[in-house]
PDB file of N, CA and C in Angstrom:
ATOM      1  N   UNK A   1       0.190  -1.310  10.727  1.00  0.00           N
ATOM      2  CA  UNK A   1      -0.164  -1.575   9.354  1.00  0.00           C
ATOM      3  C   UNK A   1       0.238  -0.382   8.496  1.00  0.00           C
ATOM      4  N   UNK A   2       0.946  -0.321   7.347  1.00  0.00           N
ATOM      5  CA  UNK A   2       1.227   0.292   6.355  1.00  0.00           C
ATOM      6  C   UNK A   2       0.322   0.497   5.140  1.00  0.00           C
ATOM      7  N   UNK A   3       0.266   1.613   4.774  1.00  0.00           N
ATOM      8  CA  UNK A   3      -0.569   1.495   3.677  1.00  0.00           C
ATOM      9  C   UNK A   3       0.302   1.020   1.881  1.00  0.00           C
ATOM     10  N   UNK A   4      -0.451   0.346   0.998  1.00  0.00           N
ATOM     11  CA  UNK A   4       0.014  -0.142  -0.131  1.00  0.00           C
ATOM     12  C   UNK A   4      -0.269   0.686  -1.057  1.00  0.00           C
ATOM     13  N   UNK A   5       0.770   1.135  -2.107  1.00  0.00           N
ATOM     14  CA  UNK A   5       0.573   1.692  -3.220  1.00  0.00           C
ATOM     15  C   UNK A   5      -0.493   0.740  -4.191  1.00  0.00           C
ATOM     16  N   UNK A   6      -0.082  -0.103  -4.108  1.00  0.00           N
ATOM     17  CA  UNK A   6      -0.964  -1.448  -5.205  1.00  0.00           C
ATOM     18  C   UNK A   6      -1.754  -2.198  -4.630  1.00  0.00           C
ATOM     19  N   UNK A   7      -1.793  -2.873  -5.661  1.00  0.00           N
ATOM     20  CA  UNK A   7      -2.895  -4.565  -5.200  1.00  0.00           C
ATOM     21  C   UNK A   7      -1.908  -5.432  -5.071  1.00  0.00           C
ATOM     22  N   UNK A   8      -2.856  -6.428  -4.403  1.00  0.00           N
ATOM     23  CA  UNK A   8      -2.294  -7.713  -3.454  1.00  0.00           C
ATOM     24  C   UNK A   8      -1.112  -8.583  -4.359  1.00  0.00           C
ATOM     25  N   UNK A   9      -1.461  -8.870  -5.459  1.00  0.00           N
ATOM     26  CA  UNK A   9      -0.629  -9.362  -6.688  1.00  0.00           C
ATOM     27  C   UNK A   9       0.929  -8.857  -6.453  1.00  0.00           C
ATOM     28  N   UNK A  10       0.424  -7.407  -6.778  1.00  0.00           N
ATOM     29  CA  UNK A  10       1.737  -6.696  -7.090  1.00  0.00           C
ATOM     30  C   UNK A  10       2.332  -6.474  -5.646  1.00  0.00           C
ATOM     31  N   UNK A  11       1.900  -6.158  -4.471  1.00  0.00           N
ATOM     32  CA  UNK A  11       2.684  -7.203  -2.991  1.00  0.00           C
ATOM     33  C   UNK A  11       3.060  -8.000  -2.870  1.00  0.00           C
ATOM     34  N   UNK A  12       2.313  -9.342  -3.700  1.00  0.00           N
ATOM     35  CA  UNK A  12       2.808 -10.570  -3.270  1.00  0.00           C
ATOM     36  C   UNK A  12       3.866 -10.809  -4.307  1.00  0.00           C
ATOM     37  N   UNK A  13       4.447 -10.070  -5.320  1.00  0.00           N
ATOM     38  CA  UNK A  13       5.455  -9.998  -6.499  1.00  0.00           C
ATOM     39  C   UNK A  13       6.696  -9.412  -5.710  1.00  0.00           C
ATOM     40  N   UNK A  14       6.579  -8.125  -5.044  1.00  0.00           N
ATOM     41  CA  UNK A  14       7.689  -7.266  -4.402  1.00  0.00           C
ATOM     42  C   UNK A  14       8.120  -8.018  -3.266  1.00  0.00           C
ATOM     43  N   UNK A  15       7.261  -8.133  -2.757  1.00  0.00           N
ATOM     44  CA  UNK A  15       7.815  -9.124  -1.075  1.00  0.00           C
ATOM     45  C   UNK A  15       8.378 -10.716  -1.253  1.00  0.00           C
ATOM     46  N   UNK A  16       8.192 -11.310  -2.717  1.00  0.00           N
ATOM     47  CA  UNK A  16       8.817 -12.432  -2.654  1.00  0.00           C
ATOM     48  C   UNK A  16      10.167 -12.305  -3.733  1.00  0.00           C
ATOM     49  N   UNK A  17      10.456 -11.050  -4.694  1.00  0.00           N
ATOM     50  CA  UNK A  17      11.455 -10.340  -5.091  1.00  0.00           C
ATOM     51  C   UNK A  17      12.957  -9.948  -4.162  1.00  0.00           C
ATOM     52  N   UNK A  18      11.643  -9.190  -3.143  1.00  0.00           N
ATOM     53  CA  UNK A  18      12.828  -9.221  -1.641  1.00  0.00           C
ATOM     54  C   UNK A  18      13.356 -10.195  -0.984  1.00  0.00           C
ATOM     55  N   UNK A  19      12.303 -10.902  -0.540  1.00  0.00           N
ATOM     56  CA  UNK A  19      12.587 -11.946  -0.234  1.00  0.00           C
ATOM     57  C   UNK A  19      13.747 -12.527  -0.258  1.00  0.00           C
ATOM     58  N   UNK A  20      13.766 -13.133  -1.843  1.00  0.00           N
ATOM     59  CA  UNK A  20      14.755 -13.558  -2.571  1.00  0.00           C
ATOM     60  C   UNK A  20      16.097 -12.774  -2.288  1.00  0.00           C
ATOM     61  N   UNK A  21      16.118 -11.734  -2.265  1.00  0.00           N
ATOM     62  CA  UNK A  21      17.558 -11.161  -1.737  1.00  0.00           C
ATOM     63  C   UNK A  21      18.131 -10.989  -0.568  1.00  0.00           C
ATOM     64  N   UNK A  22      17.170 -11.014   0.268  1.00  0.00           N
ATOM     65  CA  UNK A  22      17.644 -11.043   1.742  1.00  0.00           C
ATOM     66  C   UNK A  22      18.155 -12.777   2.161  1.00  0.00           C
ATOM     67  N   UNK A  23      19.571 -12.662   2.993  1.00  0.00           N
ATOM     68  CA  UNK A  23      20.053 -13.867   3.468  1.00  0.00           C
ATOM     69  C   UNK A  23      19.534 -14.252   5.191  1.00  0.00           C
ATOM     70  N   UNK A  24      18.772 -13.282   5.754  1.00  0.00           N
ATOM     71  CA  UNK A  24      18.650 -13.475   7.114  1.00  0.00           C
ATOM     72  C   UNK A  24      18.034 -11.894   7.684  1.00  0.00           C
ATOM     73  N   UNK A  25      17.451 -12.191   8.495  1.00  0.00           N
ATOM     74  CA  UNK A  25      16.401 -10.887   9.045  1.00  0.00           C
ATOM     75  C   UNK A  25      15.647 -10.433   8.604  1.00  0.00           C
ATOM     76  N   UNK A  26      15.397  -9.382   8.607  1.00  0.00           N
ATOM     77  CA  UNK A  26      13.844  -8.568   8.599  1.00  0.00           C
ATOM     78  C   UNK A  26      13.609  -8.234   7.508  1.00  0.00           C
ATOM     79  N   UNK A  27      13.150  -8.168   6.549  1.00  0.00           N
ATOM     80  CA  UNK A  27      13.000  -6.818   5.451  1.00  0.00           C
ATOM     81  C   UNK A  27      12.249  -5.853   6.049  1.00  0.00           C
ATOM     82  N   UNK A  28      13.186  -4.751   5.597  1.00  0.00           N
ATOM     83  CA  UNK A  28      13.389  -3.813   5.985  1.00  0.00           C
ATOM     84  C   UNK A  28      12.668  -2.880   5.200  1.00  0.00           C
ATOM     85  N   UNK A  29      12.267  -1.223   5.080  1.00  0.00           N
ATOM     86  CA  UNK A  29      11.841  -0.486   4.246  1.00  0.00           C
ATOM     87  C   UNK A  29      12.970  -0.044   3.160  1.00  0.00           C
ATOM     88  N   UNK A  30      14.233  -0.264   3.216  1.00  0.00           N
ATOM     89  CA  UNK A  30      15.078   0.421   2.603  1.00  0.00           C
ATOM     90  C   UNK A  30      15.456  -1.103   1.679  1.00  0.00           C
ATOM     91  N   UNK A  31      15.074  -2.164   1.497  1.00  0.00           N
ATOM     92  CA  UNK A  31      14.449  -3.072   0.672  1.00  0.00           C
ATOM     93  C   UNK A  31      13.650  -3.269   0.160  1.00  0.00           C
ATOM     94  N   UNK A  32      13.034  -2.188  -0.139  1.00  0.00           N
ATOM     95  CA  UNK A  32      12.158  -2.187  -0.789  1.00  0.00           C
ATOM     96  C   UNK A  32      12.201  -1.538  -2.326  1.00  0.00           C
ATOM     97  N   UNK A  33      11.838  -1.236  -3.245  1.00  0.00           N
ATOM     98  CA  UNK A  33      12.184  -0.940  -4.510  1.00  0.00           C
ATOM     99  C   UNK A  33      11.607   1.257  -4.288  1.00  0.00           C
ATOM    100  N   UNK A  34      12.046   1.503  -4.971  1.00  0.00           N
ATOM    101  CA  UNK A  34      11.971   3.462  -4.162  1.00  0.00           C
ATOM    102  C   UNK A  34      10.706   3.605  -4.457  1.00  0.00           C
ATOM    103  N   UNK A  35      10.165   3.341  -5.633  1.00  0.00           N
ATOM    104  CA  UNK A  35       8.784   3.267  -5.396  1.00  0.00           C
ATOM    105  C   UNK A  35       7.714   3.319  -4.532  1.00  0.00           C
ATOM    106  N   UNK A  36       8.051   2.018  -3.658  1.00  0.00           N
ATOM    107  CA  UNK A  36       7.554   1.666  -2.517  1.00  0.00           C
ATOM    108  C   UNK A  36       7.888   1.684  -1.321  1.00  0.00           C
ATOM    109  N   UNK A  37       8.804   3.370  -1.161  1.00  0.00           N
ATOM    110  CA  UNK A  37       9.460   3.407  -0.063  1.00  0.00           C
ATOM    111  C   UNK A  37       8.708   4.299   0.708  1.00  0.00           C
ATOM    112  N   UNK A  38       8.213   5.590   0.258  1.00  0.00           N
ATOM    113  CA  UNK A  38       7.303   6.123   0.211  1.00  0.00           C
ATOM    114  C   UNK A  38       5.884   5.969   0.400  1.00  0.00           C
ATOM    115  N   UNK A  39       5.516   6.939   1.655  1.00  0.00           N
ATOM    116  CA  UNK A  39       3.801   6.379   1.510  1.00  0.00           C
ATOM    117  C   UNK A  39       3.138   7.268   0.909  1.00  0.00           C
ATOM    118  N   UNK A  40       1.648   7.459   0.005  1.00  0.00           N
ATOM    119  CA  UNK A  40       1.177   8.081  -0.505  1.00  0.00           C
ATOM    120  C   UNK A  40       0.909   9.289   0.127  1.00  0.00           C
ATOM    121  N   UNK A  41       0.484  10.241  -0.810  1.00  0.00           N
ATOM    122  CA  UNK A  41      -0.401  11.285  -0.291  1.00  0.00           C
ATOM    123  C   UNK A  41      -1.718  10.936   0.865  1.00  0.00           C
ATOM    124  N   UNK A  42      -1.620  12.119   1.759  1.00  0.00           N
ATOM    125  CA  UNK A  42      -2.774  11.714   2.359  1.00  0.00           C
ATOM    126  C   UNK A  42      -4.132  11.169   1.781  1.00  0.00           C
ATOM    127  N   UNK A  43      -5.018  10.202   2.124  1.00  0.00           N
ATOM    128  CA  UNK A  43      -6.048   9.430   1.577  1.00  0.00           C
ATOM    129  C   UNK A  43      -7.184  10.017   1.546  1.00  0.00           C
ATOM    130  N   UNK A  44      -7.557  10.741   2.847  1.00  0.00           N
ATOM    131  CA  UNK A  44      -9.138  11.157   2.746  1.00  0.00           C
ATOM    132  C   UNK A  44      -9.202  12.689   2.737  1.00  0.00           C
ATOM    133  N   UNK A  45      -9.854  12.941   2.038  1.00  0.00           N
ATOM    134  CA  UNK A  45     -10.367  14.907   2.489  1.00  0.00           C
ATOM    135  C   UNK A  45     -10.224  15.273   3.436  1.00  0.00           C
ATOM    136  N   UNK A  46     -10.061  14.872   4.388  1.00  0.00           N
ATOM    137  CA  UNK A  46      -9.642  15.422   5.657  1.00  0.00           C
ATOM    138  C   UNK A  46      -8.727  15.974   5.816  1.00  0.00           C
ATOM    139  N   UNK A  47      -7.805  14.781   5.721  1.00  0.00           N
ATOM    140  CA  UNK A  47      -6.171  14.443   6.360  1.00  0.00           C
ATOM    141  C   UNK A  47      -5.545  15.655   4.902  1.00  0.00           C
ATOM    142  N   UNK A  48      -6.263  15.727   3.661  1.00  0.00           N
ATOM    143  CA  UNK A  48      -5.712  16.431   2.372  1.00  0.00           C
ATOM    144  C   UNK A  48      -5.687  18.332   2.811  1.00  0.00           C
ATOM    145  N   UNK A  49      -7.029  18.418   3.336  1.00  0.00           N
ATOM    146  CA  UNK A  49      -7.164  19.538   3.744  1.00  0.00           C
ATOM    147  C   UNK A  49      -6.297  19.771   4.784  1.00  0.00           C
ATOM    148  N   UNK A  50      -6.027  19.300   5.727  1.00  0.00           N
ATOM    149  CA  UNK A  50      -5.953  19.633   7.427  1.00  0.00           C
ATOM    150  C   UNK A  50      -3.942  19.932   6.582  1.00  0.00           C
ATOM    151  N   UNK A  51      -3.393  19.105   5.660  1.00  0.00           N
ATOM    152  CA  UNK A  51      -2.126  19.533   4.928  1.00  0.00           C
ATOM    153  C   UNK A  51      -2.377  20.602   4.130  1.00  0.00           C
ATOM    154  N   UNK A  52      -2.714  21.049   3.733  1.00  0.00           N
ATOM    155  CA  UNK A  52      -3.330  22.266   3.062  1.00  0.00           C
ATOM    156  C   UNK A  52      -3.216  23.770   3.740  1.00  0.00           C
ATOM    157  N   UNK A  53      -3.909  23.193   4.867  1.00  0.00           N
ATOM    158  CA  UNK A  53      -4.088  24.566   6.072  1.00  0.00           C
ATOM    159  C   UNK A  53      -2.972  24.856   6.982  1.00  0.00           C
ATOM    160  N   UNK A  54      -1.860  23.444   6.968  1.00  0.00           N
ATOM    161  CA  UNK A  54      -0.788  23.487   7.805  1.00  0.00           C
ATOM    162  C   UNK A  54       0.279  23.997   7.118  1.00  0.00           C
ATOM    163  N   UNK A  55       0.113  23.681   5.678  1.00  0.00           N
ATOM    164  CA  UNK A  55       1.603  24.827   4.672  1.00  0.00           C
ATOM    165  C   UNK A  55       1.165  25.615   4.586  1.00  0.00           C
ATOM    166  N   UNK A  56      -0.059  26.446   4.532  1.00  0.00           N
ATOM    167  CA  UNK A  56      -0.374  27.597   3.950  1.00  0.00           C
ATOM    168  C   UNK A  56       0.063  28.937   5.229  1.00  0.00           C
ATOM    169  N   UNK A  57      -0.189  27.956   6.483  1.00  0.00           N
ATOM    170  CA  UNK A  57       0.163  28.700   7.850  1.00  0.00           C
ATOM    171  C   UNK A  57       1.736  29.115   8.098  1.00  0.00           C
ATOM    172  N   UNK A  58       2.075  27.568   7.593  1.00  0.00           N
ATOM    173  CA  UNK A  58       3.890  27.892   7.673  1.00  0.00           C
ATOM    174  C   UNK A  58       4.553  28.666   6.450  1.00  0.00           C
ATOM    175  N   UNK A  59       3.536  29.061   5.548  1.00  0.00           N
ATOM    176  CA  UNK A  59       4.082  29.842   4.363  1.00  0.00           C
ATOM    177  C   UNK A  59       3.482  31.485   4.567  1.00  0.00           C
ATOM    178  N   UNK A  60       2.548  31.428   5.078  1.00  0.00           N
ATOM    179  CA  UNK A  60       1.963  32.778   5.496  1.00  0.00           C
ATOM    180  C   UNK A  60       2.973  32.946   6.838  1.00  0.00           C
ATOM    181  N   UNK A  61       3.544  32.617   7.067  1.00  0.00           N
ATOM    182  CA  UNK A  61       4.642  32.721   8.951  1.00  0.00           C
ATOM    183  C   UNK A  61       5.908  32.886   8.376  1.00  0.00           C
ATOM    184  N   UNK A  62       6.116  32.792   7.131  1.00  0.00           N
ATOM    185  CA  UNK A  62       7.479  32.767   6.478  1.00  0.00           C
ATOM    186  C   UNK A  62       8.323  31.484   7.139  1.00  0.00           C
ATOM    187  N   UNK A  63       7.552  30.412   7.031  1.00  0.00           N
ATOM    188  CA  UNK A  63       8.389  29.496   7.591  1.00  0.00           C
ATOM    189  C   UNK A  63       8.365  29.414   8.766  1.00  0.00           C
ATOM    190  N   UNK A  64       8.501  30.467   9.384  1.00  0.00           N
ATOM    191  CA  UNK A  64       8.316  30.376  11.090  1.00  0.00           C
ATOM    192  C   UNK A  64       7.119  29.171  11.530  1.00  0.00           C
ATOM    193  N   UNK A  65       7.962  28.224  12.368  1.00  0.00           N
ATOM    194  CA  UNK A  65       6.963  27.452  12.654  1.00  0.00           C
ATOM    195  C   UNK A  65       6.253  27.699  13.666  1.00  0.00           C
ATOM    196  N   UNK A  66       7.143  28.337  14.919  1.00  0.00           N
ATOM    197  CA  UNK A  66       6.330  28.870  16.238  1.00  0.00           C
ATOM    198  C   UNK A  66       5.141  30.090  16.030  1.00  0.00           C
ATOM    199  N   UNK A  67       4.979  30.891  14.906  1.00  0.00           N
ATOM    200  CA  UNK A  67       4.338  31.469  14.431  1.00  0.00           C
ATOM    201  C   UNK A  67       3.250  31.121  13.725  1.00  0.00           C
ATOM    202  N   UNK A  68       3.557  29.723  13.281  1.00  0.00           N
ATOM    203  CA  UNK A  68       2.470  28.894  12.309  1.00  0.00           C
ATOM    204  C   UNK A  68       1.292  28.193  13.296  1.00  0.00           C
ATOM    205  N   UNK A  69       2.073  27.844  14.101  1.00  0.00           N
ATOM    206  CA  UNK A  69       1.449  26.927  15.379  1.00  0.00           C
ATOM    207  C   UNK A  69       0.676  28.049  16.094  1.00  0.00           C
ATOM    208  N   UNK A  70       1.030  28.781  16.551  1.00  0.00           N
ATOM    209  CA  UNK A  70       0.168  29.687  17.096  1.00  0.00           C
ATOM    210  C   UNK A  70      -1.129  30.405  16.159  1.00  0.00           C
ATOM    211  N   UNK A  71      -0.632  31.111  14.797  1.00  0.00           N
ATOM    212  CA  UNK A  71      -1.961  31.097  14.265  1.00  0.00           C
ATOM    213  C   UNK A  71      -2.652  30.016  14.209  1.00  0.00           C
ATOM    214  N   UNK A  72      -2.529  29.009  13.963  1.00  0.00           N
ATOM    215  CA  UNK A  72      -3.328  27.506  13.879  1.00  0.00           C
ATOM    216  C   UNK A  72      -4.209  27.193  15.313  1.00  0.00           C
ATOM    217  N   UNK A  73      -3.550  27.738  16.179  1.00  0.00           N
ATOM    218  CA  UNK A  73      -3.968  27.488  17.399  1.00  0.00           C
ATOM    219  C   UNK A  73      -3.774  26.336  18.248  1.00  0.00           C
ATOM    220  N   UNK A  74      -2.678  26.351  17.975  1.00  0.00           N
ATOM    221  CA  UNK A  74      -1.727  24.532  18.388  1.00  0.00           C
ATOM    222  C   UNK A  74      -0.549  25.167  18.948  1.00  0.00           C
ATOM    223  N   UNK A  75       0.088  24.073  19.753  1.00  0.00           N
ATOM    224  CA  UNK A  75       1.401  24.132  20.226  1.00  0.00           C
ATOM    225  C   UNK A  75       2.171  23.928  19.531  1.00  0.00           C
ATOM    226  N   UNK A  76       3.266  24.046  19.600  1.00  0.00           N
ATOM    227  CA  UNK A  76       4.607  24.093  18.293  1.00  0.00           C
ATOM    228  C   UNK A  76       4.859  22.416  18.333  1.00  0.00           C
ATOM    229  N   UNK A  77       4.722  21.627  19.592  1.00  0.00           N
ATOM    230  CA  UNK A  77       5.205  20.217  19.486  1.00  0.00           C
ATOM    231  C   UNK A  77       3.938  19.401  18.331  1.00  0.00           C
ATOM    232  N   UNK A  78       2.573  19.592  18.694  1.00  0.00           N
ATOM    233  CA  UNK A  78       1.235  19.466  17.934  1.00  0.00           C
ATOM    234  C   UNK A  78       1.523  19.724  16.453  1.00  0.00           C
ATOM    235  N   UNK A  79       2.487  20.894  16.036  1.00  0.00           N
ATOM    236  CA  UNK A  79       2.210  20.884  14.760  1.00  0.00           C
ATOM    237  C   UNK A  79       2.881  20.317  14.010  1.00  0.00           C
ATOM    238  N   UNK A  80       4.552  19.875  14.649  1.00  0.00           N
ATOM    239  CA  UNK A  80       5.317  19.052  14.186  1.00  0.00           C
ATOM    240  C   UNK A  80       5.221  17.789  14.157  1.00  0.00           C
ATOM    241  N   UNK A  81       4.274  17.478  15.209  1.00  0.00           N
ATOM    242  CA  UNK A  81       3.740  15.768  15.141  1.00  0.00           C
ATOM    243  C   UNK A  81       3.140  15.623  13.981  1.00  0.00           C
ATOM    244  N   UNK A  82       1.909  16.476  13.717  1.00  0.00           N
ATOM    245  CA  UNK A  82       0.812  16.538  12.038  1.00  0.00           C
ATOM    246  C   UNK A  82       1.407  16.825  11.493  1.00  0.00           C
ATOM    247  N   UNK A  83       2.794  17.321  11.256  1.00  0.00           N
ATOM    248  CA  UNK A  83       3.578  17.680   9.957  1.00  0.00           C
ATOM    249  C   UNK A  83       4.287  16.243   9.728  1.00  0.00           C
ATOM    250  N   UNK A  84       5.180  15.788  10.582  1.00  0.00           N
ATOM    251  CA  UNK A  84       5.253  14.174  10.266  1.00  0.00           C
ATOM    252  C   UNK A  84       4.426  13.047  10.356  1.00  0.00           C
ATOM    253  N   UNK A  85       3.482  13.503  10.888  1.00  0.00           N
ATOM    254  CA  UNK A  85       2.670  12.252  10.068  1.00  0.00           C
ATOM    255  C   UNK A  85       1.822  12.648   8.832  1.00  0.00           C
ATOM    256  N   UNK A  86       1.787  14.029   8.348  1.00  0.00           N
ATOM    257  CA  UNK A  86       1.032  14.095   7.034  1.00  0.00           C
ATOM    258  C   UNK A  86       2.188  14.740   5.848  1.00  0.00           C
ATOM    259  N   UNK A  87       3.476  14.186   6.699  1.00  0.00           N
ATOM    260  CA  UNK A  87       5.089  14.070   5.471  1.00  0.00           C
ATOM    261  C   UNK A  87       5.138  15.356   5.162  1.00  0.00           C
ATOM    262  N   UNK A  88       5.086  16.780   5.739  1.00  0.00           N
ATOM    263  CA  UNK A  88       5.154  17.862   5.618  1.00  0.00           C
ATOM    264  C   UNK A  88       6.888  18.080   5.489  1.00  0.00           C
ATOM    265  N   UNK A  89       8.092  18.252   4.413  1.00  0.00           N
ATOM    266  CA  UNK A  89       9.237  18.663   5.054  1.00  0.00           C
ATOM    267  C   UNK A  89       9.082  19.990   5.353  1.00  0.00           C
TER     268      UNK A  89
END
């Protein structure tokens, strides 16, 4: 499940927009309007903070990520997983 920028309306407007343009297969994410290509900012205080504490590490490390991960107290694979899933480039 994906999360929605909008309400159900304005889904059921974009997906039958697409719809309409696709001749066969899937819609895809890159059919989608750019808007809605993108998923939001993280949602809860948590997930906002826990991004917060993970740039501030890789900016205090000068970027160094194996340096970031270790102050954090994570493995270098751990921090790159929470960096793509909380859209860190």
């Amino acid at each position: 499940m994906q999360p929605w920028p909008g309400n159900l309306a304005e889904l059921r407007r974009v997906i039958q927009t697409v719809a309409g343009t696709r001749a066969t297969g899937d819609i895809v994410p890159a059919d989608l309007p750019a808007s809605h290509r993108e998923a939001p900012a993280p949602a809860s205080p948590f997930r906002q903070a826990e991004r917060e504490v993970i740039v501030a590490a890789i900016e205090a490390a000068g970027g160094n990520k194996l340096r970031a991960a270790r102050a954090l107290g994570v493995s270098r694979s751990t921090l790159y997983n929470r960096m793509r899933a909380l859209r860190i480039t």
